[in-house]
Protein backbone atom coordinates (compact mmCIF):
# COMPACT_ATOMS: atom_id res chain seq x y z
CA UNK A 1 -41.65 136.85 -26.73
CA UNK A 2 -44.29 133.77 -25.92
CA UNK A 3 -45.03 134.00 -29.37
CA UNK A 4 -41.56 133.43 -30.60
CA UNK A 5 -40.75 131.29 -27.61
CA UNK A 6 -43.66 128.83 -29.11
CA UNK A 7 -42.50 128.75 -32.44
CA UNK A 8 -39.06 127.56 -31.04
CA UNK A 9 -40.90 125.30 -29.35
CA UNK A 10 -42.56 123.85 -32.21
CA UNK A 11 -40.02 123.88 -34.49
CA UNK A 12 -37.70 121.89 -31.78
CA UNK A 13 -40.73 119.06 -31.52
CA UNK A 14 -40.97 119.04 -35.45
CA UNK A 15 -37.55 118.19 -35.87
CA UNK A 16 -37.30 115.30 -32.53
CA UNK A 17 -40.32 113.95 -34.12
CA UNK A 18 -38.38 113.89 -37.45
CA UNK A 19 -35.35 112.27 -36.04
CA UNK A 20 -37.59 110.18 -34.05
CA UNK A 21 -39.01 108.99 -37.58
CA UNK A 22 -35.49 108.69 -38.70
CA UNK A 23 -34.23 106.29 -35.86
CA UNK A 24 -36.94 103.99 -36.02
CA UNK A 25 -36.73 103.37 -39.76
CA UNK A 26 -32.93 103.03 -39.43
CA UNK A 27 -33.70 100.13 -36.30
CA UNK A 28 -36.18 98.52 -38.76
CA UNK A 29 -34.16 97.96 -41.40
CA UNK A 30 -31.08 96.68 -39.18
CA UNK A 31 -33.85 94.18 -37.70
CA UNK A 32 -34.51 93.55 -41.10
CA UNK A 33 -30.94 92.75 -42.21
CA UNK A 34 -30.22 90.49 -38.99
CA UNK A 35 -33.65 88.64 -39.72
CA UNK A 36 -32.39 87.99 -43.73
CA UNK A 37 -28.83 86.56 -41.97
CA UNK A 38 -30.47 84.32 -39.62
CA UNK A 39 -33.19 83.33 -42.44
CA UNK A 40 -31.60 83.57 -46.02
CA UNK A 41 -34.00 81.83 -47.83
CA UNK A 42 -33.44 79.95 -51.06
CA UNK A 43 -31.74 83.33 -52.53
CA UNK A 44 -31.12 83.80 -56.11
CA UNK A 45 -31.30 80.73 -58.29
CA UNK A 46 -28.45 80.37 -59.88
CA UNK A 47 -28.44 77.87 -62.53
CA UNK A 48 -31.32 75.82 -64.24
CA UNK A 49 -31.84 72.42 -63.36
CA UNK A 50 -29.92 69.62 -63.15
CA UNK A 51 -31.73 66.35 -62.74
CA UNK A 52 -33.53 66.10 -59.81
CA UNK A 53 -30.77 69.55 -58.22
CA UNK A 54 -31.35 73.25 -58.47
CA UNK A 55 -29.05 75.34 -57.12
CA UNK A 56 -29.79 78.57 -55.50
CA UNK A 57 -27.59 81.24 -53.89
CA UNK A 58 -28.07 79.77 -50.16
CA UNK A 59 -29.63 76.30 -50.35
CA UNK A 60 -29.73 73.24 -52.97
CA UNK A 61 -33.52 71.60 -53.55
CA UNK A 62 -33.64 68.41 -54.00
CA UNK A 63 -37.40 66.41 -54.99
CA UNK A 64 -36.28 63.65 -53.06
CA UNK A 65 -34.46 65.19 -50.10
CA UNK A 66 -36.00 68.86 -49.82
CA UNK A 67 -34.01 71.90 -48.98
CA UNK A 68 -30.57 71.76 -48.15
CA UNK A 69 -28.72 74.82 -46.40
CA UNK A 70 -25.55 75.87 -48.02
CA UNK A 71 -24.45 78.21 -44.81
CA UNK A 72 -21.57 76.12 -43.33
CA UNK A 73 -21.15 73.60 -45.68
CA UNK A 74 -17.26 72.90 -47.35
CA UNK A 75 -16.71 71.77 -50.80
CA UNK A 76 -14.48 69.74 -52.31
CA UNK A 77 -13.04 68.92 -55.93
CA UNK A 78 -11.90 66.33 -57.68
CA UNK A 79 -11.42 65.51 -61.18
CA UNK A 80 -13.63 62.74 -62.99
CA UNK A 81 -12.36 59.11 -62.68
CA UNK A 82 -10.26 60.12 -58.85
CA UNK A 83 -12.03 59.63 -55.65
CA UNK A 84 -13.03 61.70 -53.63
CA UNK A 85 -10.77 61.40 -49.81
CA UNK A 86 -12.23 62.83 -46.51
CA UNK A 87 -9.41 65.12 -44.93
């Protein structure tokens, strides 16, 4: 009976330390993913250059004014020759 009653018992650690294992890799890569939304970095780039612009998935980069954020930033279009109006 001990004998059985400590295999239980070792099998029941074996699999807390396993989900144990489990959890903490699961909270690491949430921390992860929050980290990536507060920080995107540059992201993919997505186009080659243009002049002095390149374009990447969450920021422009500019040689004469650095790194500029995309993340809240509104476009607008117009068509060549028509100002553009603030709304």
């Amino acid at each position: 009976m001990e004998k059985k009653s400590g295999k239980l018992e070792a099998a029941a650690r074996e699999r807390v330390d396993a989900e144990s294992a489990e959890y903490d890799r699961r909270v690491d890569a949430l921390k992860r993913a929050v980290e990536d939304l507060r920080d995107p970095g540059l992201g993919v780039r997505l186009t080659g250059r243009v002049g002095e612009l390149v374009l990447h998935e969450h920021a422009v980069v500019s040689s004469d004014a650095g790194t500029i954020p995309l993340a809240g930033l509104q476009a607008r279009f117009a068509s060549a020759g028509r100002p553009i109006r603030s709304t």
